[in-house]
N, C-alpha and C. Protein backbone atom coordinates (compact mmCIF):
# COMPACT_ATOMS: atom_id res chain seq x y z
N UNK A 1 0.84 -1.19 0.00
CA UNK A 1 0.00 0.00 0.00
C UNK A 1 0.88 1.24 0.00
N UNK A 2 0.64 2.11 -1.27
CA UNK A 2 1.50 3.54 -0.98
C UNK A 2 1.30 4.50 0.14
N UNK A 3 1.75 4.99 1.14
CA UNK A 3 1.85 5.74 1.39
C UNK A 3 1.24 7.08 1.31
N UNK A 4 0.88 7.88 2.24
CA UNK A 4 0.09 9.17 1.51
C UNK A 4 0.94 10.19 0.90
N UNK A 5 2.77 10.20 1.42
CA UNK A 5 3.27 10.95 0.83
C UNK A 5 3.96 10.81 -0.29
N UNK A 6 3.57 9.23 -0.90
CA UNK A 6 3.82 8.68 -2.25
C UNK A 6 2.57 9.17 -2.76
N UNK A 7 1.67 9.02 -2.75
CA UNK A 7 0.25 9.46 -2.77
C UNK A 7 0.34 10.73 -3.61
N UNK A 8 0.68 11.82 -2.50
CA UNK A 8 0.82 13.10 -3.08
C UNK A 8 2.08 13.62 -3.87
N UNK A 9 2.88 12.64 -3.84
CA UNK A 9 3.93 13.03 -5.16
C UNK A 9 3.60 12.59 -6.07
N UNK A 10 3.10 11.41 -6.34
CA UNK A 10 1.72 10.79 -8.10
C UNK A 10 1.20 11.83 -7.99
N UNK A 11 0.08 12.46 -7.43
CA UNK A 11 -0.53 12.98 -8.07
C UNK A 11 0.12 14.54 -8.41
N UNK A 12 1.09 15.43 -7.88
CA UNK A 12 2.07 16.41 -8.40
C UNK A 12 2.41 15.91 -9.77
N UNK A 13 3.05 14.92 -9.96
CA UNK A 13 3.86 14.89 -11.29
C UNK A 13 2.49 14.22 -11.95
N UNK A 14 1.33 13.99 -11.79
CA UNK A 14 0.37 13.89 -12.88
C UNK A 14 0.43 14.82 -13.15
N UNK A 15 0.23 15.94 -12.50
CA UNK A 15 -0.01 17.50 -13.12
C UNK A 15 1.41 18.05 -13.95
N UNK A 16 1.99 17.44 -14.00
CA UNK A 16 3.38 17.51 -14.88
C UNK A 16 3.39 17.06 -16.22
N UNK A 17 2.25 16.17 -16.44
CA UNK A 17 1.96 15.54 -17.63
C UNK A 17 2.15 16.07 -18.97
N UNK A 18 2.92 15.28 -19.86
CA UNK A 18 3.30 16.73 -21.02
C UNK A 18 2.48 15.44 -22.43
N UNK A 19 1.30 15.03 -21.76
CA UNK A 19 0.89 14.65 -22.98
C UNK A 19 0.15 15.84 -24.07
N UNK A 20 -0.82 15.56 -24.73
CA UNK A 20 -1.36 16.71 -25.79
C UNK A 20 -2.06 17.37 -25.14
N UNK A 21 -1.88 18.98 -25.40
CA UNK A 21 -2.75 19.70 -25.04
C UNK A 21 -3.73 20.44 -25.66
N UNK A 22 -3.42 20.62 -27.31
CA UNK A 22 -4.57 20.97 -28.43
C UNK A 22 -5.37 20.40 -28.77
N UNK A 23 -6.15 20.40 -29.77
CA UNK A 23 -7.54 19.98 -29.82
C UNK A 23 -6.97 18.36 -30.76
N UNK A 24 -5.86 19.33 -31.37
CA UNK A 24 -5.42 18.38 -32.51
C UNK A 24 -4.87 17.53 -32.34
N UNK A 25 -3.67 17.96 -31.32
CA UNK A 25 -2.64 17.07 -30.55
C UNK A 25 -3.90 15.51 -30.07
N UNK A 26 -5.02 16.31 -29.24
CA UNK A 26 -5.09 14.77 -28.67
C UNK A 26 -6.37 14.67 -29.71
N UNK A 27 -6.65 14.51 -30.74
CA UNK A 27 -7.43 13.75 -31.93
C UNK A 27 -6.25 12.79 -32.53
N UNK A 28 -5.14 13.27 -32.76
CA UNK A 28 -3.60 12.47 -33.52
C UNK A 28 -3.68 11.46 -32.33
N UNK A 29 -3.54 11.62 -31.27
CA UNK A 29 -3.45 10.47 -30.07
C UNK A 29 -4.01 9.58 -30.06
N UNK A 30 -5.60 10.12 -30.11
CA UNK A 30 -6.77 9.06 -30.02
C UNK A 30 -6.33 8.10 -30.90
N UNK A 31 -5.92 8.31 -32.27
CA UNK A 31 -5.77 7.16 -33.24
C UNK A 31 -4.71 6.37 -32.55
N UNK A 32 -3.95 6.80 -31.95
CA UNK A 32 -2.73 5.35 -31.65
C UNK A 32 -2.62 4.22 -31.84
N UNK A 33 -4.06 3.40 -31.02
CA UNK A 33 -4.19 2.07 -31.60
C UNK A 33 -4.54 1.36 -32.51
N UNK A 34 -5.34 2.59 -33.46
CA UNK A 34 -5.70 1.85 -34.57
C UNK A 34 -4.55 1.26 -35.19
N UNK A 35 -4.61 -0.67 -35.68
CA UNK A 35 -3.61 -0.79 -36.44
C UNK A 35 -4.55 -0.95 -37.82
N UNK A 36 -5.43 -1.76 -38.37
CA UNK A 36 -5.68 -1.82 -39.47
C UNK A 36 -7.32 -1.42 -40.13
N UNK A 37 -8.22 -1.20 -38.59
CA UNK A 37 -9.38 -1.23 -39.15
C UNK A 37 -10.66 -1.52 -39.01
N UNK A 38 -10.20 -3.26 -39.06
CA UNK A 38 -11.07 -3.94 -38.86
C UNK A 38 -11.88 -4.20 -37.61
N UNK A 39 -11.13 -3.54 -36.44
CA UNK A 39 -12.08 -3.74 -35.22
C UNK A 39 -11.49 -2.10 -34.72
N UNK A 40 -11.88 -1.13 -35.08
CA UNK A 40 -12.00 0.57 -34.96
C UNK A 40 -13.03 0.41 -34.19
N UNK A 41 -13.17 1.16 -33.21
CA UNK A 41 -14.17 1.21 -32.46
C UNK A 41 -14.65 2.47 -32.70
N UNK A 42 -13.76 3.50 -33.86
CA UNK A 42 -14.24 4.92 -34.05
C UNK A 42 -15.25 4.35 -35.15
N UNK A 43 -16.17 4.85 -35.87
CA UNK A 43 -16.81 5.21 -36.84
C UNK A 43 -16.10 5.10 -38.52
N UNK A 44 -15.28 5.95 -38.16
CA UNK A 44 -14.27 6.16 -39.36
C UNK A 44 -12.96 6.17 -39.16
N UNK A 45 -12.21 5.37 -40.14
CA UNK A 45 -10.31 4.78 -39.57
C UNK A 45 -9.93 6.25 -40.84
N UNK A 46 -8.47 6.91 -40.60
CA UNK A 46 -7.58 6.96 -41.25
C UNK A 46 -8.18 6.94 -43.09
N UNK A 47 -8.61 7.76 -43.68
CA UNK A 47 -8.34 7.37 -45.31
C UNK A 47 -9.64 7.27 -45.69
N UNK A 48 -10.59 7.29 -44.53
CA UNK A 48 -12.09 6.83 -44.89
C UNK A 48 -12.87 8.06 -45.38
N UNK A 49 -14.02 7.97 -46.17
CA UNK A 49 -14.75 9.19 -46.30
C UNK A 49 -16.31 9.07 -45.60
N UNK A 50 -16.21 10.05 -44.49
CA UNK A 50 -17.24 9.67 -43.54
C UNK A 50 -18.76 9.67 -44.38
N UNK A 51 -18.38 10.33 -45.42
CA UNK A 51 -19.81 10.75 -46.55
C UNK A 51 -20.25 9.10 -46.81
N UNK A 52 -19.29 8.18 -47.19
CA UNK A 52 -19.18 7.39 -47.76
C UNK A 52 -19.87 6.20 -46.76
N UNK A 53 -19.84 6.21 -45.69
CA UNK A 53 -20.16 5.80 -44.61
C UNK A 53 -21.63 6.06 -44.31
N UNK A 54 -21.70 7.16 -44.34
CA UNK A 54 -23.52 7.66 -44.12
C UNK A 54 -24.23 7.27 -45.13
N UNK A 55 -23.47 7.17 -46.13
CA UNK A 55 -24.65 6.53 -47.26
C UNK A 55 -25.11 5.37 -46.99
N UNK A 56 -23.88 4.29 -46.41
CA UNK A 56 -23.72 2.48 -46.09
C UNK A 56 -24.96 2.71 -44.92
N UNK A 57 -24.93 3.48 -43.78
CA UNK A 57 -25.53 3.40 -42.60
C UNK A 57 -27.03 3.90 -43.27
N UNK A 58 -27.32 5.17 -44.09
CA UNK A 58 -28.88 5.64 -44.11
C UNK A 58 -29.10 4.43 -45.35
N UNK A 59 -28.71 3.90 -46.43
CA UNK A 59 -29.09 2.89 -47.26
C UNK A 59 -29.57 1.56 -46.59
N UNK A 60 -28.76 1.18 -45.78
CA UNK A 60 -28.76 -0.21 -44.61
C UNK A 60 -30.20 0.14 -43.83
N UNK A 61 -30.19 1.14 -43.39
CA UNK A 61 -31.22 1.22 -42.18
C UNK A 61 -32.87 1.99 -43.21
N UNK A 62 -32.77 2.74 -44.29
CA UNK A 62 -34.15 2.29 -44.78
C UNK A 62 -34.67 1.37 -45.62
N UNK A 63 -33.52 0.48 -46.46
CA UNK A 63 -33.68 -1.03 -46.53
C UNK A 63 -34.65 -1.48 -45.70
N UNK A 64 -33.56 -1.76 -44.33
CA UNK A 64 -33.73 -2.89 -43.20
C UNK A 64 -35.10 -2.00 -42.68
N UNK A 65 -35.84 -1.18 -42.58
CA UNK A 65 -36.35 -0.75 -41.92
C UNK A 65 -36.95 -1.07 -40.28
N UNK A 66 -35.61 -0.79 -39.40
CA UNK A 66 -35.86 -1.02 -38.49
C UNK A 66 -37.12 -0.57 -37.41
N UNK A 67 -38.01 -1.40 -36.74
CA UNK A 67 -38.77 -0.78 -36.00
C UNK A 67 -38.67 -1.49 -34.42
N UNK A 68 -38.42 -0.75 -33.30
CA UNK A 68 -38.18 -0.60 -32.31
C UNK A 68 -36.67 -0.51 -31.48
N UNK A 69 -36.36 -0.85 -30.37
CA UNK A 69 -35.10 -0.87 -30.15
C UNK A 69 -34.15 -1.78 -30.71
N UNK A 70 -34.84 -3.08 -30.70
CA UNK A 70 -34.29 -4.41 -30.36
C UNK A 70 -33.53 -4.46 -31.96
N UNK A 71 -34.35 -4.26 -33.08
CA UNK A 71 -34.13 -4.26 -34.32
C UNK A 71 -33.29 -3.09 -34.59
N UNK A 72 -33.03 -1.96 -33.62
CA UNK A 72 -32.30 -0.57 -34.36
C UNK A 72 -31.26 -1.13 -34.42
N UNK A 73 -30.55 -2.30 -32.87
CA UNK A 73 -29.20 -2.55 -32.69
C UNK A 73 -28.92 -4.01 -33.29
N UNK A 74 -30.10 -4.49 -34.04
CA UNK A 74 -29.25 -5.50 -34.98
C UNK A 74 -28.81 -4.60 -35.89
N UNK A 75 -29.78 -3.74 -36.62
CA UNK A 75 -29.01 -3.33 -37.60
C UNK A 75 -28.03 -1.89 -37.31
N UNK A 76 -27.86 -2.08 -36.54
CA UNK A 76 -26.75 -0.64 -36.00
C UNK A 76 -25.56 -1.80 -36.14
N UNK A 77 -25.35 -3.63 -35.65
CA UNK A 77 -24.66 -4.22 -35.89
C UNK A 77 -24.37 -4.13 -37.47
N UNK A 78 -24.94 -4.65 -38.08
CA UNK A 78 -25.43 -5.01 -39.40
C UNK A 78 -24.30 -4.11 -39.97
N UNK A 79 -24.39 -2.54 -39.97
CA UNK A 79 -23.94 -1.70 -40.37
C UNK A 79 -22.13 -1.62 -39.98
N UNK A 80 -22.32 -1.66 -39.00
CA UNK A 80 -20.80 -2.07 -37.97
C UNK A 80 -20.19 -3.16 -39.15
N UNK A 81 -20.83 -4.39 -39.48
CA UNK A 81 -20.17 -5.28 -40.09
C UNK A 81 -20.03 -4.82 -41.57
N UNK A 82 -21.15 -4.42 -42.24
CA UNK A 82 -20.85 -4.00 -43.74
C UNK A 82 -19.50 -2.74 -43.84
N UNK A 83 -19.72 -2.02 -42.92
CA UNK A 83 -18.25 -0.86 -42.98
C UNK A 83 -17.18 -2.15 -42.50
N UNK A 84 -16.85 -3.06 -41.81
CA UNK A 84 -16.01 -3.68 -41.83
C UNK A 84 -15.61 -4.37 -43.29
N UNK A 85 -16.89 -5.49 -43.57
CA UNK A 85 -16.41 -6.00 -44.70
C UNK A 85 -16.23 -5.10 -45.71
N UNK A 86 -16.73 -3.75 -46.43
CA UNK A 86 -16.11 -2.94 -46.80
C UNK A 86 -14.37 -2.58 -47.12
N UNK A 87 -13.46 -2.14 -45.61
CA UNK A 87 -12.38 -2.27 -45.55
C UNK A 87 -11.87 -3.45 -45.89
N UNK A 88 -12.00 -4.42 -45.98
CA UNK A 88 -11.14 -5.80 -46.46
C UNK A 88 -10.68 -5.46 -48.13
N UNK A 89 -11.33 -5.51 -48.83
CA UNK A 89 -10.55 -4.97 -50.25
C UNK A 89 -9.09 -4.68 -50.09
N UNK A 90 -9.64 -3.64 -49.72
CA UNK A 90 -8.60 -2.31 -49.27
C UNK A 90 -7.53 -3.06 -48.49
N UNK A 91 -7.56 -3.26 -47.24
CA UNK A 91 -6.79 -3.97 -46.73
C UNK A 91 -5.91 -5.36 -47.52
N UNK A 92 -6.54 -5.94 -48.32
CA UNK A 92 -6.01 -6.75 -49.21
C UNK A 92 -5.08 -6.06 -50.05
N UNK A 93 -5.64 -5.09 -50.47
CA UNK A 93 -4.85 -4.42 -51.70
C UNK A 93 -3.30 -3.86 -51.63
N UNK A 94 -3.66 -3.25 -49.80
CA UNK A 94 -2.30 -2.93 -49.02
C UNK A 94 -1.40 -3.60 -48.86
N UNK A 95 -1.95 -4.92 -48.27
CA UNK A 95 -0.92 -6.12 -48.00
C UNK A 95 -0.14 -6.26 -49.41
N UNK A 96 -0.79 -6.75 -50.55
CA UNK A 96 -0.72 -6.82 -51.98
C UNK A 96 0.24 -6.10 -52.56
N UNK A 97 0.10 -4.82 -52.04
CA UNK A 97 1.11 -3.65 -53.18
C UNK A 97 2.08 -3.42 -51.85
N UNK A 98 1.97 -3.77 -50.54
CA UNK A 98 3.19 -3.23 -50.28
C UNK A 98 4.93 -4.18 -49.90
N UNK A 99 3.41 -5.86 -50.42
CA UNK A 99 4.32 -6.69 -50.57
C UNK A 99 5.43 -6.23 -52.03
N UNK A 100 4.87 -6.27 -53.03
CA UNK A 100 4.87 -6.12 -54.21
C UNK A 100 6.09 -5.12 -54.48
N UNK A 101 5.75 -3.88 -53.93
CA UNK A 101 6.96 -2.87 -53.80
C UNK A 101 7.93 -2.76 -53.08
N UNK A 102 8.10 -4.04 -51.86
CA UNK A 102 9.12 -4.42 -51.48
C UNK A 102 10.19 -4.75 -52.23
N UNK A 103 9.18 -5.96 -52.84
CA UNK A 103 10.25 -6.65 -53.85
C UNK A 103 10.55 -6.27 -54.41
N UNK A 104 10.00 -5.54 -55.39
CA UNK A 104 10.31 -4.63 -56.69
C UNK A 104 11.91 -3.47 -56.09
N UNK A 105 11.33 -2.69 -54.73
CA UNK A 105 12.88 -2.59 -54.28
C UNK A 105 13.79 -2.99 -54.09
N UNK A 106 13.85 -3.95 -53.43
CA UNK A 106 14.98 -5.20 -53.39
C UNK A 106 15.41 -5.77 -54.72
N UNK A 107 14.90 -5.86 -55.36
CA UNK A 107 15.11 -6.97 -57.30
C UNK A 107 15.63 -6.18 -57.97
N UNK A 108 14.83 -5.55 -58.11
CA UNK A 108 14.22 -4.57 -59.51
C UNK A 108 14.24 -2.91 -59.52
N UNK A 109 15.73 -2.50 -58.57
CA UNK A 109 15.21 -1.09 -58.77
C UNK A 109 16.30 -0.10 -59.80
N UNK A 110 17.28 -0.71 -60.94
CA UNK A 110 17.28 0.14 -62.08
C UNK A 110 16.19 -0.23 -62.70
N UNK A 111 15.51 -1.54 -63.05
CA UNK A 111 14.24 -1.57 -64.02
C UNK A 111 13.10 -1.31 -63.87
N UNK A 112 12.77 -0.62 -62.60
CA UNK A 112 11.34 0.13 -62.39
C UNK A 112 12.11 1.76 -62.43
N UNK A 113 13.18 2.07 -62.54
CA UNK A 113 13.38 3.43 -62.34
C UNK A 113 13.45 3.43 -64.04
N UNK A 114 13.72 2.76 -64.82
CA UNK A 114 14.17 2.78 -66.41
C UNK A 114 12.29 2.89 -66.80
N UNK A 115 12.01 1.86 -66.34
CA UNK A 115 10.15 1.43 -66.83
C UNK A 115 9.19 3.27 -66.27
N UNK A 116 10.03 3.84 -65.02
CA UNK A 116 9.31 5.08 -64.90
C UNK A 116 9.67 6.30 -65.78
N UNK A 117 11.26 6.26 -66.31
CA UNK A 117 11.38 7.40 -67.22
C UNK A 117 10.72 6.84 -68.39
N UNK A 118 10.90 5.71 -68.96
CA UNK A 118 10.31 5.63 -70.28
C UNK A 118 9.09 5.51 -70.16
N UNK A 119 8.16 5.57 -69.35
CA UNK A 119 7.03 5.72 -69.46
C UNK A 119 6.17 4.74 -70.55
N UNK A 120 6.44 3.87 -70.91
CA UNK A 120 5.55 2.93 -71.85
C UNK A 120 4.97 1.47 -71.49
N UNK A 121 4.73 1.80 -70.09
CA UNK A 121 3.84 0.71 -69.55
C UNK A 121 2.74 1.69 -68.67
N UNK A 122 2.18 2.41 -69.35
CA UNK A 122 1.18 3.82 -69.06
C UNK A 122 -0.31 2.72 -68.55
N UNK A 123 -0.47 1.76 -68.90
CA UNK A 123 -1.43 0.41 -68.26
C UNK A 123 -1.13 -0.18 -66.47
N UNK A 124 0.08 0.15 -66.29
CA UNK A 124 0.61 -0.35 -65.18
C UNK A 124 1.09 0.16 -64.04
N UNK A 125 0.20 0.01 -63.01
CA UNK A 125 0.28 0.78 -61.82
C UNK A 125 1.86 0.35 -61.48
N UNK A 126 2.55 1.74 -60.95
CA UNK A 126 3.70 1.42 -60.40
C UNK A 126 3.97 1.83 -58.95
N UNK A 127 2.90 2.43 -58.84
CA UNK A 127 3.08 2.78 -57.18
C UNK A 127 1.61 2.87 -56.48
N UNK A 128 1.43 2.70 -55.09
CA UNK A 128 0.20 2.52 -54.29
C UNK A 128 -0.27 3.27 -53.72
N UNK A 129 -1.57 3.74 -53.18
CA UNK A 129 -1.60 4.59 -52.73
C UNK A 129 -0.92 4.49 -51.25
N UNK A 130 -0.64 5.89 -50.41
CA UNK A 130 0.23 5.39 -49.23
C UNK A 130 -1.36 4.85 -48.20
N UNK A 131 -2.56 5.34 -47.92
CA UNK A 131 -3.21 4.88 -47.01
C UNK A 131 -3.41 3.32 -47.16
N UNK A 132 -3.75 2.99 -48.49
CA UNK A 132 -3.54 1.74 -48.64
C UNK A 132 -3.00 1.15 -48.65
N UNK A 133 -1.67 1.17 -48.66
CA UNK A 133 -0.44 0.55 -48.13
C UNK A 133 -0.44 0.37 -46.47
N UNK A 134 -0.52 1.80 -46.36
CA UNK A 134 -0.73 1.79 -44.34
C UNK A 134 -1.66 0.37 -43.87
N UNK A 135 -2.99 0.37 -44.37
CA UNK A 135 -3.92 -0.37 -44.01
C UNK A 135 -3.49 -1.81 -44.13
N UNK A 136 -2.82 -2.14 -45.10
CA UNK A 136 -2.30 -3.91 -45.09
C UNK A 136 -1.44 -3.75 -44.70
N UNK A 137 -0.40 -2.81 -44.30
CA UNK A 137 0.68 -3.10 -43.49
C UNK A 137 0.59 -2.91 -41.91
N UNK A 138 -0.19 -2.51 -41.86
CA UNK A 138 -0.84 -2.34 -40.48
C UNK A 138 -1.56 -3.79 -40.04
N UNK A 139 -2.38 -4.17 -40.96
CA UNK A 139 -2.89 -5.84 -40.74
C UNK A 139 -1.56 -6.59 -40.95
N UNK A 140 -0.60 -6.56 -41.93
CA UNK A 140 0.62 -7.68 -41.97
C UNK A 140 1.00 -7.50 -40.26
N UNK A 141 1.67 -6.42 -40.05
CA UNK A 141 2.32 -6.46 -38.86
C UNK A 141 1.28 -7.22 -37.79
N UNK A 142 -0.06 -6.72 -37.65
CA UNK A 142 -0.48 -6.99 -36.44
C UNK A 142 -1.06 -8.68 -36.42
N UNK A 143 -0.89 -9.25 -37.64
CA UNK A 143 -0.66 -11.12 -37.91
C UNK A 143 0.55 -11.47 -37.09
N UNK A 144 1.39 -10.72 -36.89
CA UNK A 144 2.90 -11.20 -36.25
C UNK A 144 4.06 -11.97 -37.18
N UNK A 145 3.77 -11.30 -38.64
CA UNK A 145 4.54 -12.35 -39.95
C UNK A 145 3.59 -13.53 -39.64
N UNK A 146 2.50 -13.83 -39.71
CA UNK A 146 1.73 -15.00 -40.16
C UNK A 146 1.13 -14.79 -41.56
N UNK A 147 0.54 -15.86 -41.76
CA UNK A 147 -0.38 -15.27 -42.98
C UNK A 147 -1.21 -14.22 -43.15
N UNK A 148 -1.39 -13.29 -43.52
CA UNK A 148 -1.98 -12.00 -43.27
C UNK A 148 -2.84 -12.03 -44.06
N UNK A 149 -2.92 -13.26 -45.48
CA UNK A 149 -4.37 -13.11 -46.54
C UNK A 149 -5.44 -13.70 -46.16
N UNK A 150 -4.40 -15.14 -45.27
CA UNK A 150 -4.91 -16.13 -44.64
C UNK A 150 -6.01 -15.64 -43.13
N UNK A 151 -5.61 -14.97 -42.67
CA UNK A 151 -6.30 -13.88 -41.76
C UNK A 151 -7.01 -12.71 -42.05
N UNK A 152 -7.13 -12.60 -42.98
CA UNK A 152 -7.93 -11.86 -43.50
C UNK A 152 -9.02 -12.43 -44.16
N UNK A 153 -8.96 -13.37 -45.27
CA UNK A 153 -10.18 -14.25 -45.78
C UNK A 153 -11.05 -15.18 -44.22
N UNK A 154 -10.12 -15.89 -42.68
CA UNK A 154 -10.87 -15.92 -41.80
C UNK A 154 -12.04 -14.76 -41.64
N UNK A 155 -10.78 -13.43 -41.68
CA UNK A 155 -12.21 -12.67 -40.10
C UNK A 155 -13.29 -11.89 -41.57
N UNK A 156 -12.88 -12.43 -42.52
CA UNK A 156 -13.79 -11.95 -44.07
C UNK A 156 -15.02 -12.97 -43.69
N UNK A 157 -14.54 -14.24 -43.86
CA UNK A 157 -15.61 -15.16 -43.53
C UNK A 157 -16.52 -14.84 -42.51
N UNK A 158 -15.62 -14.94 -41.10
CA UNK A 158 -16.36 -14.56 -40.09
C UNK A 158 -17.59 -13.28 -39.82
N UNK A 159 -16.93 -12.48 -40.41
CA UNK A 159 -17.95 -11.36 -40.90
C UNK A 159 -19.35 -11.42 -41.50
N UNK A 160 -19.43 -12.05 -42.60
CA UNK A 160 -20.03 -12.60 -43.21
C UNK A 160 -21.51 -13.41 -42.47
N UNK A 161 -20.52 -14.39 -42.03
CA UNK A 161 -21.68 -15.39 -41.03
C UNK A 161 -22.08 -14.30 -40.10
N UNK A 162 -21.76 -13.40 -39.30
CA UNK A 162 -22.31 -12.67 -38.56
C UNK A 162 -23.22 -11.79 -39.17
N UNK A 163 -22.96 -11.49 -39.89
CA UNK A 163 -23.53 -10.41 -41.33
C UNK A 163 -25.23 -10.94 -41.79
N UNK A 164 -25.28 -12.81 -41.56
CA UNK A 164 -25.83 -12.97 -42.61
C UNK A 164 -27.06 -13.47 -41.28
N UNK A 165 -26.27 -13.89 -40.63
CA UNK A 165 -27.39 -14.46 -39.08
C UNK A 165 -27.70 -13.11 -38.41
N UNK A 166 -27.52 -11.93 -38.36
CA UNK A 166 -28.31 -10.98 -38.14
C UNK A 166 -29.20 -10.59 -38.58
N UNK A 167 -29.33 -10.27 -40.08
CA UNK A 167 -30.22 -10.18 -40.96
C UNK A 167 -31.01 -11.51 -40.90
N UNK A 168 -30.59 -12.73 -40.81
CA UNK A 168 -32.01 -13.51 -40.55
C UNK A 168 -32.72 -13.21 -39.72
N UNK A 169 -32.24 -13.06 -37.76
CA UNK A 169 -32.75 -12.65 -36.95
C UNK A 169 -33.93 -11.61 -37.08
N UNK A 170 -33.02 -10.55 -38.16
CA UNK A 170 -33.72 -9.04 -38.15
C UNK A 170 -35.38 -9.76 -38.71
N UNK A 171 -35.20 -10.57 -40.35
CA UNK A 171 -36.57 -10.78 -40.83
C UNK A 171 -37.08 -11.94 -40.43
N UNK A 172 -36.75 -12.49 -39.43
CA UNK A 172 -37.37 -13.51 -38.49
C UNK A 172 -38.60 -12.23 -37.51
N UNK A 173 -37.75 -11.77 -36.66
CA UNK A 173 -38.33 -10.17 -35.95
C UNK A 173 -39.68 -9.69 -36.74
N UNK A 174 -39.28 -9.69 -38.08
CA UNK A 174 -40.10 -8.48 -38.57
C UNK A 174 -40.89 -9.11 -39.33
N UNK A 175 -40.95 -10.47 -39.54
CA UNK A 175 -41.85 -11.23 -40.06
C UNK A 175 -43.01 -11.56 -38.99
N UNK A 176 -42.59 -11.93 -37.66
CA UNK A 176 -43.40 -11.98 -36.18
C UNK A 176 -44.39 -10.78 -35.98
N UNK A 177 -43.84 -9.82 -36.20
CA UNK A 177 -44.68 -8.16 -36.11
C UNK A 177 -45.86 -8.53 -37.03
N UNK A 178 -45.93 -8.66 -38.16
CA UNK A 178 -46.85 -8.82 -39.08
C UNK A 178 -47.69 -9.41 -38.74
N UNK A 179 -47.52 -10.89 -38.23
CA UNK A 179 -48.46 -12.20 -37.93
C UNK A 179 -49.49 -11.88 -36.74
């Protein structure tokens, strides 16, 4: 047990604290843990367009037309999962190109610097975007060097089945209302 005059020296040097003090500083913070996405507990990760999002959420919910509580928070899930499976592409694409441009650095870098001045493979992406890169390299790392496609087509699947047994639930629900 500390002490009270350990006590009152914690709490002095809390007040010493030199974490963020702008609005901005601690919004940059908040993100810290995001690594790739797929389980954001914000709304919107890094690269996202929140517009893009409100469309998924108001399209989903007058579809589904939810009526009462019980049904708002399947499909408030529902929605949670489609913005997830959403990001997987993307996340694929990252892993994909930033494997890709590894190698290409390591192998191949007078013949992608020759292939960029001459310009006559104008068909062929030669570079990625950086958020999308961030996003699969953010999932590679947080696999631990495991399979990272291989973990990704899992929690793809998994999604899915959750995705698809909610929506039964939901018109199980809303088929009962009727009867």
């Amino acid at each position: 047990m500390a002490s009270i005059k350990k006590i009152l020296a914690n709490r002095a040097n809390a007040k010493k604290s030199t974490g963020p003090k702008t609005n901005l500083g601690k919004i940059k913070s908040s993100q810290n843990a995001i690594k790739h996405g797929l389980n954001a507990e914000k709304f919107v990760v890094i690269g996202e367009n929140i517009n893009d999002l409100n469309v998924i959420k108001t399209r989903l919910t007058d579809e589904l037309k939810p009526c009462g509580m019980h049904q708002e928070i399947i499909v408030s899930k529902l929605i949670d999962i489609a913005i997830r499976l959403r990001r997987i592409p993307v996340i694929e694409a990252g892993i994909l190109n930033h494997e890709m441009l590894e190698y290409e650095a390591d192998e191949y870098k007078e013949k992608i610097a020759s292939s960029v001045e001459g310009s006559d493979t104008k068909d062929v992406v030669l570079s990625s975007n950086t958020i999308v890169r961030k996003y699969g390299l953010g999932f590679a790392r947080d696999c631990g060097q495991g399979s990272s496609l291989l973990k990704l087509n899992t929690i793809e699947d998994k999604l899915l089945s959750k995705y698809f047994k909610l929506l039964y639930e939901l018109k199980r629900e809303q088929n009962q209302e009727v009867l």
